[in-house]
Protein backbone atom coordinates (compact mmCIF):
# COMPACT_ATOMS: atom_id res chain seq x y z
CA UNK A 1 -157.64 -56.29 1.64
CA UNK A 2 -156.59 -57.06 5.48
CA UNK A 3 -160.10 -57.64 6.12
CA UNK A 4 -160.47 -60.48 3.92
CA UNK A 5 -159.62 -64.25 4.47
CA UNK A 6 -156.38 -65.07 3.77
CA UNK A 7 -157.88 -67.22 0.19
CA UNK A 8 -159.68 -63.96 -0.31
CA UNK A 9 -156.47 -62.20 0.19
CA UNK A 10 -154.77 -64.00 -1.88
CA UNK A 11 -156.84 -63.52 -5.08
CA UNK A 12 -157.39 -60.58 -4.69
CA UNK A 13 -153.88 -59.83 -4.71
CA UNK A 14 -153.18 -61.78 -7.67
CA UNK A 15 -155.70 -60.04 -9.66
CA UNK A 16 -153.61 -56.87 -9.23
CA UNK A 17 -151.72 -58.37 -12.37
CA UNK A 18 -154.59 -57.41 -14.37
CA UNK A 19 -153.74 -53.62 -13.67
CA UNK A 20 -150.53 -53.34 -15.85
CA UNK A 21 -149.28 -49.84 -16.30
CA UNK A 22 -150.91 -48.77 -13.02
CA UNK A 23 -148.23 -47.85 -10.47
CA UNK A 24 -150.68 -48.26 -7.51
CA UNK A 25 -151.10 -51.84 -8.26
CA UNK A 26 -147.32 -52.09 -8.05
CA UNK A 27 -147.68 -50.91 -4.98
CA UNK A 28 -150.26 -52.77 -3.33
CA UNK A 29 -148.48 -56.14 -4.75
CA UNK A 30 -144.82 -55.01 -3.61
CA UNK A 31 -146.50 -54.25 -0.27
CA UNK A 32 -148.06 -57.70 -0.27
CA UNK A 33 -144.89 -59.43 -0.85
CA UNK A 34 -143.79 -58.54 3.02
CA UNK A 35 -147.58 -60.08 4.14
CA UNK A 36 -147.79 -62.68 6.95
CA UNK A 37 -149.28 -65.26 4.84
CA UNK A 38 -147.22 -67.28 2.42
CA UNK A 39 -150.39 -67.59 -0.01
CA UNK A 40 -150.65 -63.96 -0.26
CA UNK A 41 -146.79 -63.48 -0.94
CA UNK A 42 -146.89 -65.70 -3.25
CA UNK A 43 -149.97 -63.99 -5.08
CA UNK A 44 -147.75 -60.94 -5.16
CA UNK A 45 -144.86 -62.29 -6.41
CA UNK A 46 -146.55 -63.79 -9.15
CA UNK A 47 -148.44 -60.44 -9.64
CA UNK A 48 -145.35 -58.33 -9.90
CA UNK A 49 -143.94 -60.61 -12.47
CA UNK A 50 -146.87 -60.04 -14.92
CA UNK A 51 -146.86 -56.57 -13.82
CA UNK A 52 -143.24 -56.90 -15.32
CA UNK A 53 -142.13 -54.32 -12.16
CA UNK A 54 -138.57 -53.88 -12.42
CA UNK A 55 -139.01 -51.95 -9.50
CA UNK A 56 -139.65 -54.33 -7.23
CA UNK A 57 -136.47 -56.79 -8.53
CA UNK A 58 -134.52 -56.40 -5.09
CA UNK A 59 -137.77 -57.26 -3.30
CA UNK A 60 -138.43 -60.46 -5.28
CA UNK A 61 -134.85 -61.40 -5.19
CA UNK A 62 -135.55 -61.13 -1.45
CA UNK A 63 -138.34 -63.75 -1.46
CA UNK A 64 -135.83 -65.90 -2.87
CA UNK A 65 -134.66 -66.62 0.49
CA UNK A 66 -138.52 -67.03 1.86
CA UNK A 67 -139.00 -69.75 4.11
CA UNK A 68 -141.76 -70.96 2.23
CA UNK A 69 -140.85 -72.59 -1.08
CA UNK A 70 -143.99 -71.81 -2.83
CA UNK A 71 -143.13 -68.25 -2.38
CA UNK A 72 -139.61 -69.16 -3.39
CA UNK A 73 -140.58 -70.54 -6.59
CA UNK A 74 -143.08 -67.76 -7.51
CA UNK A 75 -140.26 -65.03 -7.21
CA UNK A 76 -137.98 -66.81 -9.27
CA UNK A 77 -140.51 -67.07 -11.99
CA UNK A 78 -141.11 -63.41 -11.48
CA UNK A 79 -137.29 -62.60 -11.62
CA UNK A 80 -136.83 -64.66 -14.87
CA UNK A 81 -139.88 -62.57 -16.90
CA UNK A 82 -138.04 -59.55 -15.84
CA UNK A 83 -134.46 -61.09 -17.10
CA UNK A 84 -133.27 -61.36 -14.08
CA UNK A 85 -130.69 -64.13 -13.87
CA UNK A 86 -130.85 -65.10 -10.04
CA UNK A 87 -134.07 -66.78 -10.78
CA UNK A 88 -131.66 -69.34 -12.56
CA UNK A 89 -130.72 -70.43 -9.05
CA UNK A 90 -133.76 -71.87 -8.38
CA UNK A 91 -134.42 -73.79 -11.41
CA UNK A 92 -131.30 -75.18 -10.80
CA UNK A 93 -131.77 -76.11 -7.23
CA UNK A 94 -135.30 -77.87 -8.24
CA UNK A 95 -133.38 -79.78 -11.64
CA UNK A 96 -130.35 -81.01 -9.20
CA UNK A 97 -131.58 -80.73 -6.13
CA UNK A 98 -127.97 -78.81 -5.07
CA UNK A 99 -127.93 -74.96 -4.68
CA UNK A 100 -125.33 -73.30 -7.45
CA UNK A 101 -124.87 -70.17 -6.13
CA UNK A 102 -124.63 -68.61 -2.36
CA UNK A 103 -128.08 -66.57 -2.53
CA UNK A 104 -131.26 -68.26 -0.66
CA UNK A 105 -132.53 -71.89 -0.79
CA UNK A 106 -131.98 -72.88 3.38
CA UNK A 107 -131.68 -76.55 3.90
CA UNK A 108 -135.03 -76.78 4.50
CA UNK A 109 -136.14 -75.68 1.26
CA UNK A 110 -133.49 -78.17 -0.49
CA UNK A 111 -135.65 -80.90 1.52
CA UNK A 112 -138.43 -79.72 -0.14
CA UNK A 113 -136.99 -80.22 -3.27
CA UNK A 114 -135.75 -83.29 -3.49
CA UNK A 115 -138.91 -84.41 -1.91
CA UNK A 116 -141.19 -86.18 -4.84
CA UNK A 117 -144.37 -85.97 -3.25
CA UNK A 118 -143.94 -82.31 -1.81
CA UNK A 119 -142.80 -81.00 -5.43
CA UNK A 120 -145.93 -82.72 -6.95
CA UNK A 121 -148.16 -80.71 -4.70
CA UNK A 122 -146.16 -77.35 -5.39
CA UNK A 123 -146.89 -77.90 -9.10
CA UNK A 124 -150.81 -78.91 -8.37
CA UNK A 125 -151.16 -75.92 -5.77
CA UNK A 126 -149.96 -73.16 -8.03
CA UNK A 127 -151.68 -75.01 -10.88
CA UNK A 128 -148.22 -75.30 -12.46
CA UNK A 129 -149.09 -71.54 -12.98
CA UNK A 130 -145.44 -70.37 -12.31
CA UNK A 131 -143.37 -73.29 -13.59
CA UNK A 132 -143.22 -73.13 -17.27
CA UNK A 133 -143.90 -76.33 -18.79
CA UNK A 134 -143.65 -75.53 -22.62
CA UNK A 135 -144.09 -78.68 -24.98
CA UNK A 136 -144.43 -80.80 -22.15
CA UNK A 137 -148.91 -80.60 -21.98
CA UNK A 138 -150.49 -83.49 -20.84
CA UNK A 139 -148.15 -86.06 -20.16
CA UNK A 140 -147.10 -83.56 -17.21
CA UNK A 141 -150.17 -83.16 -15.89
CA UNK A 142 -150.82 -87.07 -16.19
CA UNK A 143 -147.61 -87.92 -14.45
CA UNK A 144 -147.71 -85.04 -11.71
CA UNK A 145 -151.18 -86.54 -10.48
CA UNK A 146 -149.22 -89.69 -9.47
CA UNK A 147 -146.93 -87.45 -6.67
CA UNK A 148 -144.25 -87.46 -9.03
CA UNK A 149 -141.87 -84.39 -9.46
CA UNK A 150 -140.48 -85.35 -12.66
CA UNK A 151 -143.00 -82.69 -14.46
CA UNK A 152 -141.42 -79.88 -12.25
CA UNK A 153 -137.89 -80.85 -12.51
CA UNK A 154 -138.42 -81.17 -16.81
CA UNK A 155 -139.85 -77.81 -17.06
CA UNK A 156 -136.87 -76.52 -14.39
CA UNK A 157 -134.53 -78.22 -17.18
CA UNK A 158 -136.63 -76.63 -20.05
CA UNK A 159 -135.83 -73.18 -18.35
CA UNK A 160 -132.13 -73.44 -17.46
CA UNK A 161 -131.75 -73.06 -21.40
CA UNK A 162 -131.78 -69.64 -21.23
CA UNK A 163 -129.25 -69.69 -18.27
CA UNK A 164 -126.00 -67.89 -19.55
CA UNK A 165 -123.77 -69.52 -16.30
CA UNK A 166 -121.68 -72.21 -18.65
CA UNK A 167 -121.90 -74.47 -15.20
CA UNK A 168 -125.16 -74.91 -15.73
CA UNK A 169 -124.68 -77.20 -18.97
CA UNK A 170 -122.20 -80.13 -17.00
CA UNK A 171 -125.93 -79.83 -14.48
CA UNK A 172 -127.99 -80.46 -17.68
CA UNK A 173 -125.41 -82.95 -19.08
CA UNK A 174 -125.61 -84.90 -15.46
CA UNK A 175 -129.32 -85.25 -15.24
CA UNK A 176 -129.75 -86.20 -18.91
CA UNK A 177 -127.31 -89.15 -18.59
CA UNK A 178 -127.86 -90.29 -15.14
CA UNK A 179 -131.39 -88.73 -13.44
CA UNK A 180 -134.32 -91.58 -12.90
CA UNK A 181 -136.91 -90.03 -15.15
CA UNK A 182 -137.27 -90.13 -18.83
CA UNK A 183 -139.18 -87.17 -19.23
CA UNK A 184 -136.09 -85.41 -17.14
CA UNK A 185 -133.26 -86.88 -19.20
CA UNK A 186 -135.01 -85.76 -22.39
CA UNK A 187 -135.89 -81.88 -21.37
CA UNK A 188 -132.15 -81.67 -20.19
CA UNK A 189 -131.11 -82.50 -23.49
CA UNK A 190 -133.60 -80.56 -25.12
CA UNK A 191 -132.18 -77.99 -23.20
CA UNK A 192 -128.06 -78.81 -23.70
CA UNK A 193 -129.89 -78.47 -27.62
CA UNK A 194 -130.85 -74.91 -27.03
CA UNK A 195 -128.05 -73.44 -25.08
CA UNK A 196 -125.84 -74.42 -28.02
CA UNK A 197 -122.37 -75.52 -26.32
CA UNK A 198 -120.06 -78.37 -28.09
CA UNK A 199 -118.18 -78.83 -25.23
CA UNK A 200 -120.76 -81.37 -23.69
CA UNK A 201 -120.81 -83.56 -26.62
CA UNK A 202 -118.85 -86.16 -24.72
CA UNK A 203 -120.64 -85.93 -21.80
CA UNK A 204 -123.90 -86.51 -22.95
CA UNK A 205 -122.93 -89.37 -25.99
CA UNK A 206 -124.14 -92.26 -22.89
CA UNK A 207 -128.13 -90.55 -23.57
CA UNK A 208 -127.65 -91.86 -27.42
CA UNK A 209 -127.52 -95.54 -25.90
CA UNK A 210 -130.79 -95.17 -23.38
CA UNK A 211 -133.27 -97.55 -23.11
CA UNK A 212 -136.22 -94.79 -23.30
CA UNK A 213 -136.40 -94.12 -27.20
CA UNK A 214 -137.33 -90.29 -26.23
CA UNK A 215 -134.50 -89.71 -24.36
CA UNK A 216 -131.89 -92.01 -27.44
CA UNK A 217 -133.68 -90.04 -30.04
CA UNK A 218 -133.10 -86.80 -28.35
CA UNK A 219 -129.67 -87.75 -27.45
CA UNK A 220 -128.75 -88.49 -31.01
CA UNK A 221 -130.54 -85.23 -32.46
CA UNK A 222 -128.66 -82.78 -29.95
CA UNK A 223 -125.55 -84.62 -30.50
CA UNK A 224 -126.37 -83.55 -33.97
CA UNK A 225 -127.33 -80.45 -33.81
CA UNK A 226 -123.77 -79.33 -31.70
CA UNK A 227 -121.44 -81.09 -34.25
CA UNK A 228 -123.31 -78.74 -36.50
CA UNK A 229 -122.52 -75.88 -34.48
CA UNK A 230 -118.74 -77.12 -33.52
CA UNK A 231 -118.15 -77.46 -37.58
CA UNK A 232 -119.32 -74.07 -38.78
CA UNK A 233 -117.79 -72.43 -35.84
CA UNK A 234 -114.15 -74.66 -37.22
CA UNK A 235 -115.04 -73.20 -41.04
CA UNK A 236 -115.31 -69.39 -39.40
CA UNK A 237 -111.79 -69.59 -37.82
CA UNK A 238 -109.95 -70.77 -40.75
């Protein structure tokens, strides 16, 4: 493989992820992970992630503190299909643009982040392989094309459902009141819907007044929906 360009490299280090139950690929991939190049690092990352090697956790939570953000990204989305909950940090760090916890994500990678252009090109490089968009489709790829971040940031929000840390939800409940982007303020809600907690009902109430019907209607439905949740949770105390 060190014989090849690093492109060459690269794919062929990714297509290790087609090997899965094959401890030598696990290998080669974990090995890759320390490579010079951050295109090849980043191929690994992504391969051990599909490879779902729980061996290699410590090693990808490593990469979380790669200089290169690319590589960053890919280990988090490696860590979070092995249930790992330090990937959270990340998503959280590309929804907010702050760092929640202690663990990676240098200054210089925050730049990145809050950087529109440089987050659209992340997402069109890695052929928003890594970042999960879900419902999202074609509007994302429509508005990612114009060197917005938006898409990235929505799908980061989408993702942060599944985070158990309860200060994740007043994030959500910030960037689906106050963040510039429709398509943001409606995944955060979508995903203060999902994780379940009345406690943000009054902080997210100013989304039911928005001037963006998706992001009122949305508002108004996950308002909904935790009443629901706050009322049968009253009935089970009684």
């Amino acid at each position: 493989v060190r014989s090849l360009k690093n492109d060459q490299r690269a794919t062929a280090v990714r297509a290790l992820s087609l090997l899965r139950g094959q401890s030598e690929a696990v290998t080669m991939a974990r090995k890759a992970l320390a490579d010079k190049n951050p295109k090849v690092r980043t191929a690994a990352a992504l391969a051990l992630g599909e490879l779902h090697a729980s061996s290699a956790i410590s090693k990808l939570k490593d990469a979380l503190s790669d200089k290169e953000v690319s590589v960053v990204l890919a280990a988090a989305h490696a860590l979070l299909l092995l249930k790992d909950t330090s990937a959270y940090e990340v998503y959280y760090a590309i929804l907010t643009g702050e760092r929640k916890g202690s663990r990676g994500l240098v200054s210089g990678e925050l730049d990145t982040l809050k950087d529109p252009k440089k987050m659209a090109m992340l997402g069109v490089q890695g052929g928003i392989g890594f970042i999960p968009f879900g419902g999202i489709g074609f509007t994302a790829v429509q508005t990612i094309m114009k060197d917005d971040s938006s898409p990235v940031r929505a799908a980061a929000a989408l993702v942060l459902a599944e985070d158990p840390d309860p200060k994740t939800t007043d994030g959500l409940a910030e960037e689906a009141v106050n963040d510039k982007s429709e398509l943001v303020r409606t995944a955060a809600l979508d995903a203060i819907a999902l994780r379940g907690d009345p406690a943000c009902i009054g902080k997210i109430e100013p989304a039911m007044s928005d001037a963006k019907d998706s992001v009122k209607y949305t508002a108004a439905a996950t308002v909904a929906r935790l009443t629901a949740i706050a009322e049968r949770r009253q009935v089970k105390t009684k």
